[in-house]
C-alpha atoms as a PDB file:
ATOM      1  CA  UNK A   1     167.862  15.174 217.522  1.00  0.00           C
ATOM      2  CA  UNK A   2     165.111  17.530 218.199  1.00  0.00           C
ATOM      3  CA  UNK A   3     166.539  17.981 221.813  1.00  0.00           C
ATOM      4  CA  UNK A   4     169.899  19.028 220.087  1.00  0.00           C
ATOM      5  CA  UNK A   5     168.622  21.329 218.024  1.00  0.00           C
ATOM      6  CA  UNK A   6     166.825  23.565 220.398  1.00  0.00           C
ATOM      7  CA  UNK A   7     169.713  23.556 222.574  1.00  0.00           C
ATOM      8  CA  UNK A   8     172.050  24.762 220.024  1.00  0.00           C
ATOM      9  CA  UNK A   9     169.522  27.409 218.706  1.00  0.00           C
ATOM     10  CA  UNK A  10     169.190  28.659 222.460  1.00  0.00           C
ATOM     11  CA  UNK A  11     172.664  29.004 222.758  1.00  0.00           C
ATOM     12  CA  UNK A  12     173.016  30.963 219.848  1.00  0.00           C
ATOM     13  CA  UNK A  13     169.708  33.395 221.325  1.00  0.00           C
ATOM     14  CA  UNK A  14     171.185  34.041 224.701  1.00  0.00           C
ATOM     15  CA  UNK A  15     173.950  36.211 223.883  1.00  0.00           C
ATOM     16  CA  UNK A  16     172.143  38.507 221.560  1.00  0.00           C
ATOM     17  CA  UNK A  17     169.738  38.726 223.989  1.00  0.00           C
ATOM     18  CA  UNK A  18     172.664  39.548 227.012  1.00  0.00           C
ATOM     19  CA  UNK A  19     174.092  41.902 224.942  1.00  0.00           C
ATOM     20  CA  UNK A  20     170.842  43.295 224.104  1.00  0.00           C
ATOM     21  CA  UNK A  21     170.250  44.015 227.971  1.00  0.00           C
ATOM     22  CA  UNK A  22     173.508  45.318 228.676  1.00  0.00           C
ATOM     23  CA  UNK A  23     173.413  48.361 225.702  1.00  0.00           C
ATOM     24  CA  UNK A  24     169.982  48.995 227.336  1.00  0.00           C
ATOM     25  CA  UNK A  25     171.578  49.503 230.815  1.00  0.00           C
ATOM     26  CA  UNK A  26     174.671  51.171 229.404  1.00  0.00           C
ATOM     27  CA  UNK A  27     172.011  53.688 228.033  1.00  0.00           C
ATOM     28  CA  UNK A  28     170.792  53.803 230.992  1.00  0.00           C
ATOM     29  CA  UNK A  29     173.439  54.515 233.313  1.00  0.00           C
ATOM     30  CA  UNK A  30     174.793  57.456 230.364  1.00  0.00           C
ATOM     31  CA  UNK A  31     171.993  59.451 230.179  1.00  0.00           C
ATOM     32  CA  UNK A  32     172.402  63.605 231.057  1.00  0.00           C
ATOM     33  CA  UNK A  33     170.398  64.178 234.456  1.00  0.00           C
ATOM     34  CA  UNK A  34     167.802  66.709 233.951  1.00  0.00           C
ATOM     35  CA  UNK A  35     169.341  69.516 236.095  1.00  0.00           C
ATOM     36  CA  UNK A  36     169.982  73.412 235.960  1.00  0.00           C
ATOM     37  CA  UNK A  37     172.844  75.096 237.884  1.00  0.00           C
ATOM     38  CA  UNK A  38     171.799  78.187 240.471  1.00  0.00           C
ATOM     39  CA  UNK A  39     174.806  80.344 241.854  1.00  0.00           C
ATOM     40  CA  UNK A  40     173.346  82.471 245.035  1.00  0.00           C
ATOM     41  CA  UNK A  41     175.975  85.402 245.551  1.00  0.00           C
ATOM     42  CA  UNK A  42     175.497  86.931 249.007  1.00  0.00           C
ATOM     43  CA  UNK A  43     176.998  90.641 248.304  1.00  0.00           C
ATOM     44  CA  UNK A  44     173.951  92.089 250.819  1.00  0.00           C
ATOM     45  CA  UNK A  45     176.571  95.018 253.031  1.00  0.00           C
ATOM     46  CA  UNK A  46     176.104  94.402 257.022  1.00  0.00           C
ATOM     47  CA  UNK A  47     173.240  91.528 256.093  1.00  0.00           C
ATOM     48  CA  UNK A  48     175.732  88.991 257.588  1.00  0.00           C
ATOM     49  CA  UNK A  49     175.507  85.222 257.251  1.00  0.00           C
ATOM     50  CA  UNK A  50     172.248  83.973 255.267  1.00  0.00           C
ATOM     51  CA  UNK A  51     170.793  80.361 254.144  1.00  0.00           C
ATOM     52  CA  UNK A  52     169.226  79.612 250.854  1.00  0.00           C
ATOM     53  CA  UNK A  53     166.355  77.257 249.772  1.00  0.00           C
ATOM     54  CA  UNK A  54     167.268  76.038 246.483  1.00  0.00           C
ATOM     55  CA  UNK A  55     165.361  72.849 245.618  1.00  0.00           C
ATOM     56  CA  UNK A  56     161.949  71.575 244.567  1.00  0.00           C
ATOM     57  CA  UNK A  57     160.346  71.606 247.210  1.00  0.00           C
ATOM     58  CA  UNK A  58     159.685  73.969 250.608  1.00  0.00           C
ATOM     59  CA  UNK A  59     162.227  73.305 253.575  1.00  0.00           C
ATOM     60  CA  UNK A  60     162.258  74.570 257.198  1.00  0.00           C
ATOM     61  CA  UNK A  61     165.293  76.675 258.198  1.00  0.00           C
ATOM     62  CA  UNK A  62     166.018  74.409 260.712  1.00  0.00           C
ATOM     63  CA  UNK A  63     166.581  71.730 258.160  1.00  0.00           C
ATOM     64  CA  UNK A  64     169.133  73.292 255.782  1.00  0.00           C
ATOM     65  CA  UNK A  65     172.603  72.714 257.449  1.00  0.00           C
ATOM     66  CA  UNK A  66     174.722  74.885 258.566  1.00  0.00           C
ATOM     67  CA  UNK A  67     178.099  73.708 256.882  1.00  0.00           C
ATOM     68  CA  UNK A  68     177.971  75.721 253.905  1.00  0.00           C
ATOM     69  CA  UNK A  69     177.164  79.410 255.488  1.00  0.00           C
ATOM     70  CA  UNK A  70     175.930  81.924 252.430  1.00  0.00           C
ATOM     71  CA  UNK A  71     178.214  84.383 254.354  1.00  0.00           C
ATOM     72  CA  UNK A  72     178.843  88.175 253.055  1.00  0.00           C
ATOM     73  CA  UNK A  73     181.216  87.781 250.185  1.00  0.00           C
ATOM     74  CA  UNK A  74     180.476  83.999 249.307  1.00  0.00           C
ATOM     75  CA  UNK A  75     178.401  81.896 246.968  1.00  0.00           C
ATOM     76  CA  UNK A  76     176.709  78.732 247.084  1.00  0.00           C
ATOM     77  CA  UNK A  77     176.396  77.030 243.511  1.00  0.00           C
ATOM     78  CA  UNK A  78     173.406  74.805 243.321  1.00  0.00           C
ATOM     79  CA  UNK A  79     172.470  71.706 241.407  1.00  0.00           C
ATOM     80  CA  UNK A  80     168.691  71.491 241.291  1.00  0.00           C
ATOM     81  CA  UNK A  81     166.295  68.964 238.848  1.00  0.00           C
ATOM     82  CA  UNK A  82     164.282  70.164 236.603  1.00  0.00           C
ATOM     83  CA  UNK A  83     161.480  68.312 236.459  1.00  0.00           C
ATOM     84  CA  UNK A  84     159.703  70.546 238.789  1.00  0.00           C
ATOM     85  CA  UNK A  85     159.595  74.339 239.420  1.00  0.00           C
ATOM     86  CA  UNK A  86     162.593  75.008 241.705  1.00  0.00           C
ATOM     87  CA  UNK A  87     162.128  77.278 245.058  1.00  0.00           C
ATOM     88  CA  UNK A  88     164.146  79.973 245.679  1.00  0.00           C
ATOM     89  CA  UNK A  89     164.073  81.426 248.904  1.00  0.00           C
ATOM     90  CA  UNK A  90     167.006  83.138 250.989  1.00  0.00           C
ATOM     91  CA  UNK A  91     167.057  84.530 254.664  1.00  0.00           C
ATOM     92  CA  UNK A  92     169.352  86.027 257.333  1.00  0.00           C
ATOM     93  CA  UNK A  93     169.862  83.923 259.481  1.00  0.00           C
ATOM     94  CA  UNK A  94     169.489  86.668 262.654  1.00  0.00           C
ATOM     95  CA  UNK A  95     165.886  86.342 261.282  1.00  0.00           C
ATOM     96  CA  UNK A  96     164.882  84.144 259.083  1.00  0.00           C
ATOM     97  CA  UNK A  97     161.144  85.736 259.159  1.00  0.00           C
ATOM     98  CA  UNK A  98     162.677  88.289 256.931  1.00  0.00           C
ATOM     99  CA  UNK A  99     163.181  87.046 253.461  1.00  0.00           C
ATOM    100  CA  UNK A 100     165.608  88.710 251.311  1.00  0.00           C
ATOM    101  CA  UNK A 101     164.153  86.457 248.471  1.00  0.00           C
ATOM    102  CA  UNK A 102     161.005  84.147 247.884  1.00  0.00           C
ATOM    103  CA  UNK A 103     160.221  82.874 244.561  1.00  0.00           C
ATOM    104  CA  UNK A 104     159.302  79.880 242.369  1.00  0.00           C
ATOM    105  CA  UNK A 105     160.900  79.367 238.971  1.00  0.00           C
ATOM    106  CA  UNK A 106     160.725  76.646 235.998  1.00  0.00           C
ATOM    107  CA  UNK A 107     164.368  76.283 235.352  1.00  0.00           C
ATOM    108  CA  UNK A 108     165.934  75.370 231.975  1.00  0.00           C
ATOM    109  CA  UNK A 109     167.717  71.638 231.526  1.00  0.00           C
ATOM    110  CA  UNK A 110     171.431  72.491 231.280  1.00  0.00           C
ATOM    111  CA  UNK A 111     171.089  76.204 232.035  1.00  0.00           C
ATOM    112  CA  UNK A 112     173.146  78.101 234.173  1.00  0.00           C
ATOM    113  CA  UNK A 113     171.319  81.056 236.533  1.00  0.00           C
ATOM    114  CA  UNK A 114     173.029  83.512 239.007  1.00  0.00           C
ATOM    115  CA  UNK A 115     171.013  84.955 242.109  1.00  0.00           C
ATOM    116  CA  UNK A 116     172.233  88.176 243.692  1.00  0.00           C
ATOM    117  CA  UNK A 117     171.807  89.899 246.693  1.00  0.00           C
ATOM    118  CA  UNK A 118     172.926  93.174 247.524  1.00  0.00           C
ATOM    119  CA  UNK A 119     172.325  96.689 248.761  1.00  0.00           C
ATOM    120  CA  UNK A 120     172.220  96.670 252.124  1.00  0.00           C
ATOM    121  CA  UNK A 121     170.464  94.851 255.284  1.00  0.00           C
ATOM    122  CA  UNK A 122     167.781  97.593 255.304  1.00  0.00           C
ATOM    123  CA  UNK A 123     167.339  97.903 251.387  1.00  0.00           C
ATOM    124  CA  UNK A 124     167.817  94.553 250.028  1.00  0.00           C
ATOM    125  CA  UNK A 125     168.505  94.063 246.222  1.00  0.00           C
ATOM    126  CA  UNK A 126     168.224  91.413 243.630  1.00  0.00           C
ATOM    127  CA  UNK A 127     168.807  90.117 240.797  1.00  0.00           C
ATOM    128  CA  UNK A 128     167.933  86.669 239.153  1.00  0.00           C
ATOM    129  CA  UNK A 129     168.967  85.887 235.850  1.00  0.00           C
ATOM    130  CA  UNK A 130     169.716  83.370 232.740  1.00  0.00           C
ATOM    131  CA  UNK A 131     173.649  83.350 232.010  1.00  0.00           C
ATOM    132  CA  UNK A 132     173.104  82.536 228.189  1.00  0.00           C
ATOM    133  CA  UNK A 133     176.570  83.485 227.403  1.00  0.00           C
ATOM    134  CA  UNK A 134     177.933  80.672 229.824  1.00  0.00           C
ATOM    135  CA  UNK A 135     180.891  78.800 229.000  1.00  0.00           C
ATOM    136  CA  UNK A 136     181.187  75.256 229.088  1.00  0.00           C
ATOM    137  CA  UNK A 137     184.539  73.393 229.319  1.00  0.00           C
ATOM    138  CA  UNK A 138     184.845  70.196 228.059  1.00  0.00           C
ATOM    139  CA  UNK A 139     186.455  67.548 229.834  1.00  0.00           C
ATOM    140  CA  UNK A 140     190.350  67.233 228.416  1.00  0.00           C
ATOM    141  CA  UNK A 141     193.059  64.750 229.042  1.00  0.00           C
ATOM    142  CA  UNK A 142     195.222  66.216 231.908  1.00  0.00           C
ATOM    143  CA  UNK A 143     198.323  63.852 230.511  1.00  0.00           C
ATOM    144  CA  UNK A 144     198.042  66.143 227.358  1.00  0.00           C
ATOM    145  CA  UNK A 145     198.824  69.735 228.717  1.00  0.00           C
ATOM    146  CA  UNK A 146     198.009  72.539 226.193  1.00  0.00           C
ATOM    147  CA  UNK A 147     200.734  74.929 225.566  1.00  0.00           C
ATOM    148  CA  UNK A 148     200.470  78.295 227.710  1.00  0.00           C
ATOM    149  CA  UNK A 149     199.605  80.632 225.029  1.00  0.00           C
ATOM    150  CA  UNK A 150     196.101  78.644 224.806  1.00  0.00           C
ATOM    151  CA  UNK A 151     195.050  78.710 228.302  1.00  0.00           C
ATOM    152  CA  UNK A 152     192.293  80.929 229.249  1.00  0.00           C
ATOM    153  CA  UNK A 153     189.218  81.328 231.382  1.00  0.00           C
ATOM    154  CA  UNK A 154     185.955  83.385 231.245  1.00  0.00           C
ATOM    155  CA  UNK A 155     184.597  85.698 233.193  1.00  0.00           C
ATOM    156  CA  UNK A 156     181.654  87.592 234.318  1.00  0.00           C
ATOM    157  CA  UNK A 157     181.679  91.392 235.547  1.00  0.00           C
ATOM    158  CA  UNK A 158     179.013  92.337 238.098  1.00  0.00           C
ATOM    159  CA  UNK A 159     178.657  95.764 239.802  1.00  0.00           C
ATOM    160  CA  UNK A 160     176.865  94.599 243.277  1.00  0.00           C
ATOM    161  CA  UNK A 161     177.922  98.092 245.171  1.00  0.00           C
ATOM    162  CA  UNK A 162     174.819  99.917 245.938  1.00  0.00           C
ATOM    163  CA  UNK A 163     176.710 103.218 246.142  1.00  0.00           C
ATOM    164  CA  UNK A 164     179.609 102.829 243.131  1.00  0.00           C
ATOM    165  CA  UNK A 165     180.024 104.968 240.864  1.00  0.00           C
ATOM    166  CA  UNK A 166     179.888 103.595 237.294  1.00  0.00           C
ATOM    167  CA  UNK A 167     182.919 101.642 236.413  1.00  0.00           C
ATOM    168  CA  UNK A 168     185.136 100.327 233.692  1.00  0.00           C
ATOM    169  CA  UNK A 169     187.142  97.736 233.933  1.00  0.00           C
ATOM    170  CA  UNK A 170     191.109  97.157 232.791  1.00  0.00           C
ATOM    171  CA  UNK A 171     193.319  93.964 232.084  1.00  0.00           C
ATOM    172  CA  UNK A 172     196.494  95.405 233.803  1.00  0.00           C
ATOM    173  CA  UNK A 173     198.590  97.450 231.248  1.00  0.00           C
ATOM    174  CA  UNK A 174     196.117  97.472 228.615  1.00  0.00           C
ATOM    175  CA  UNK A 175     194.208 100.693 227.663  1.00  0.00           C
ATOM    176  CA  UNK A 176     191.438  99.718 226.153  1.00  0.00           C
ATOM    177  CA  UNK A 177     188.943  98.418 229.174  1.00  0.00           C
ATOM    178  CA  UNK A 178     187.039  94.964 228.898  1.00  0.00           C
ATOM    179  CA  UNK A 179     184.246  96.361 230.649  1.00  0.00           C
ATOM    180  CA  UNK A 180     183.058 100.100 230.079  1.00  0.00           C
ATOM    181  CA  UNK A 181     180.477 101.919 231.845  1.00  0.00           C
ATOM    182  CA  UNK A 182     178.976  99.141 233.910  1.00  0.00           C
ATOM    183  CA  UNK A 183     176.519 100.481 236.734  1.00  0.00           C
ATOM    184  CA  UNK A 184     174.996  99.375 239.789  1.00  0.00           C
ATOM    185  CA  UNK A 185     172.866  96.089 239.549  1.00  0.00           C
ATOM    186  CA  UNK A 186     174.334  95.464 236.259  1.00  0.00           C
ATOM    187  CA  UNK A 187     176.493  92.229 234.589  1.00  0.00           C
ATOM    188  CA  UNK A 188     177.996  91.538 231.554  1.00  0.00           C
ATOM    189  CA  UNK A 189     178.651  88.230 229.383  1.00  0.00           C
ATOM    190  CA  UNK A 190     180.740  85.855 230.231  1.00  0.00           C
ATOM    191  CA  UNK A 191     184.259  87.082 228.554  1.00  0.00           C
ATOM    192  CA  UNK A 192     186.930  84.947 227.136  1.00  0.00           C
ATOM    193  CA  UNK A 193     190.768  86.403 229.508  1.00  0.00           C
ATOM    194  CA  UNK A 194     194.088  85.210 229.315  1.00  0.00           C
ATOM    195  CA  UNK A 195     194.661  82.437 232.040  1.00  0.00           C
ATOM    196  CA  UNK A 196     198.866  81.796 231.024  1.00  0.00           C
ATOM    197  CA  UNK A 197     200.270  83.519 233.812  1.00  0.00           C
ATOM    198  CA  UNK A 198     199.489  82.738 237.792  1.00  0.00           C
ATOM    199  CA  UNK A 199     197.469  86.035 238.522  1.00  0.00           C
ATOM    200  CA  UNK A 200     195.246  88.070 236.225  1.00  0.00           C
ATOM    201  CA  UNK A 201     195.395  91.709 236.993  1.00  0.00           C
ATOM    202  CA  UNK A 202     192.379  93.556 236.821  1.00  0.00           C
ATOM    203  CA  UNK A 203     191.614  97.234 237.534  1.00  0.00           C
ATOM    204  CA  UNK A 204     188.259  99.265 238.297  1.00  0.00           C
ATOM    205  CA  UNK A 205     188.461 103.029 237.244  1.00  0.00           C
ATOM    206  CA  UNK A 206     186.019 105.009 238.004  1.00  0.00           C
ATOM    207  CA  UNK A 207     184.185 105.917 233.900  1.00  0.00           C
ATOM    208  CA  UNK A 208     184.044 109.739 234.111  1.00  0.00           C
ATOM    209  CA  UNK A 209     187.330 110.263 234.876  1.00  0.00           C
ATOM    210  CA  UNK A 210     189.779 106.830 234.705  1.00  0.00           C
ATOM    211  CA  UNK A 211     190.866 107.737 238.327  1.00  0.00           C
ATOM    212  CA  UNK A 212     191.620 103.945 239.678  1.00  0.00           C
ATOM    213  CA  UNK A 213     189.807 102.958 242.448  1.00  0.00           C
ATOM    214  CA  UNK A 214     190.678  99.154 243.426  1.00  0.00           C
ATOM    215  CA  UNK A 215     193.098  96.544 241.532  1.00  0.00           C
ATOM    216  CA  UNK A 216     192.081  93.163 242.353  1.00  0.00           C
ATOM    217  CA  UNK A 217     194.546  89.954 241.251  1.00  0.00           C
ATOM    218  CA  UNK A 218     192.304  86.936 239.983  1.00  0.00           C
ATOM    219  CA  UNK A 219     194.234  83.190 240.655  1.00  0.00           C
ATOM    220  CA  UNK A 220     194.663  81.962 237.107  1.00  0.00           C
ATOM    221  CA  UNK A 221     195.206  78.940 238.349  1.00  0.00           C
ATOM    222  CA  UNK A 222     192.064  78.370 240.235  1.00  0.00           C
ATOM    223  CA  UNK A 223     189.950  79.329 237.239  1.00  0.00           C
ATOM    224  CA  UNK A 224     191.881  78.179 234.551  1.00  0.00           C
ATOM    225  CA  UNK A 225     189.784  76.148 231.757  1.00  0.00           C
ATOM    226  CA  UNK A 226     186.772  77.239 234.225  1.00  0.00           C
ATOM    227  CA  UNK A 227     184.129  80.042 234.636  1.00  0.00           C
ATOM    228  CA  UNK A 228     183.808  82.515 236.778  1.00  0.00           C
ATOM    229  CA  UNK A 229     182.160  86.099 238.093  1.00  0.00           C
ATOM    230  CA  UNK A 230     184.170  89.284 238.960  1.00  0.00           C
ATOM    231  CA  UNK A 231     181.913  90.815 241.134  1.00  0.00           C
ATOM    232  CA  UNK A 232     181.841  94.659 242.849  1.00  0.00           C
ATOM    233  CA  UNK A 233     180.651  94.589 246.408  1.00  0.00           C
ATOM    234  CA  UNK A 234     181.060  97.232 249.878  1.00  0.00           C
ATOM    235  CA  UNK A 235     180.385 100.288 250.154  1.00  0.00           C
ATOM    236  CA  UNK A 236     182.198 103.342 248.258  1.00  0.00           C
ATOM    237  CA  UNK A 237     183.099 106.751 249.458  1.00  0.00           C
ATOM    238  CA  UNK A 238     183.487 109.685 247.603  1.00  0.00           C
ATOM    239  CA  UNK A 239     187.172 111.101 247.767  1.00  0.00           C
ATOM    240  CA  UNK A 240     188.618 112.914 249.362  1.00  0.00           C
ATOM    241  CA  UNK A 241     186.923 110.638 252.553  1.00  0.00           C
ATOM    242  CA  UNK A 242     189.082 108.416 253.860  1.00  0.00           C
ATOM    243  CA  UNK A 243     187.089 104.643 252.261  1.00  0.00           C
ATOM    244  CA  UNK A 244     185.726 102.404 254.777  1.00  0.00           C
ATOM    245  CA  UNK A 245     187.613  99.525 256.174  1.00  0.00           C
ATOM    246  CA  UNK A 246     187.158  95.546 256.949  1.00  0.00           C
ATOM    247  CA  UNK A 247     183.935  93.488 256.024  1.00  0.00           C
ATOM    248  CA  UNK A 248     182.130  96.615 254.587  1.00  0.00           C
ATOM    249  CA  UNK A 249     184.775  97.564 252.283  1.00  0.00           C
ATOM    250  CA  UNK A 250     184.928  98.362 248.745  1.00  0.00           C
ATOM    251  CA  UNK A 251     186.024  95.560 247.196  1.00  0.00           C
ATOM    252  CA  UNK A 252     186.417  92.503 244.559  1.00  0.00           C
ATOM    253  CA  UNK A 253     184.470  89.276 244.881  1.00  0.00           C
ATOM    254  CA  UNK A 254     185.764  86.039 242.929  1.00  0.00           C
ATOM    255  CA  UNK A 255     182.705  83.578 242.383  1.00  0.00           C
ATOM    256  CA  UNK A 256     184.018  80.610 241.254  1.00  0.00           C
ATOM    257  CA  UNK A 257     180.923  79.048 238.652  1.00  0.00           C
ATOM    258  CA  UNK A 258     181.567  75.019 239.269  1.00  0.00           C
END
């Protein structure tokens, strides 16, 4: 009878126990990794193709592939843990004894930072900061569609041109600009814009006296529900010379933030 009894009483343990085990793996398996996001924006005129060091711990050049060139005009978005400082180091890679950037940071959990380069090869530039205004999208059902007149994205405006002139910025065919006075080496907060249509027209206008100086056409659909950075880049001339063509341009970069 005895025998009985403790078999019974085990059987009545075990489960408790199993489903004891399996919430604490469940937990487990659920729990947000302890990571910040970096976003490296190469914007550095005639500086060419450049790797980046984004981790914590040192690397050799030679070890960082080659697969995801930081080339003029691109980013590289970063994942990185955080429960070490992070290195930040980027380089040309013509030289990589020349460092545009060498630092070491303590990174936030959950925070989003943007690193960029500019000026030009000779004169580098930089800027590292916190995007505290960053906006996160929740995950949403894709068989649920919401109607047009909600869909938006939000951007970031960044004036990377070493020689601009300071800018505002337009939403096509509205007067009032989203973005006034902004100056070399300066951003703004991310800002909620209408993502219903397939392009977003934007326009740059020079602040003293509107005259337009570049339209640039964002894909809605590419950042729809996401973030993202409008950023200035190339080099500006002065009417009445004739601007300067290909790579070095004046121009619009799109930096996609996920």
């Amino acid at each position: 009878m005895k025998i009985i009894l403790k078999i019974v009483m085990a059987c009545l343990v075990t489960p408790q126990v199993v489903f004891l085990f399996s919430c604490q793996k469940d937990d487990t398996v659920r729990e947000t990794p302890a990571i910040a996001r970096v976003n490296v924006i190469n914007a550095v005129v005639g500086g060419g193709t450049a790797k980046a060091n984004v981790s914590n711990k040192e690397r050799s050049w030679s070890n960082i592939s080659s697969g995801n060139p930081l080339s003029y005009g691109v980013n590289n978005f970063f994942l990185v843990p955080t429960a070490s400082s992070t290195v930040l180091k980027v380089a040309p890679v013509s030289d990589t004894t020349k460092l545009w950037y060498n630092s070491v940071a303590d990174l936030q959990t959950g925070k989003v930072y943007s690193l960029y380069l500019s000026g030009t090869a000779s004169a580098i530039d930089t800027l590292f900061k916190e995007e505290t205004s960053f906006q996160f999208f929740a995950p949403r059902d894709l068989r649920k569609p919401l109607a047009a007149a909600d869909s938006v994205t939000y951007i970031s405006f960044a004036n990377m041109s070493s020689g601009s002139p300071v800018v505002n910025i337009h939403i096509l065919n509205n007067p009032t600009p989203i973005v006034s006075n902004l100056g070399y080496r300066q951003t703004t907060e991310f800002k909620a814009c209408p993502a219903n249509g397939n392009t977003l027209t934007f326009q740059v206008r020079r602040s003293t006296d509107n005259q337009l100086i570049i339209t640039y056409n964002l894909n809605t659909n590419f950042y729809r529900f996401k973030s993202g950075s409008f950023v200035i880049s190339g080099t500006y001339v002065t009417p009445p010379a004739p601007p300067v063509t290909g790579a070095d341009a004046y121009r619009v970069i799109g930096v996609p933030y996920f």
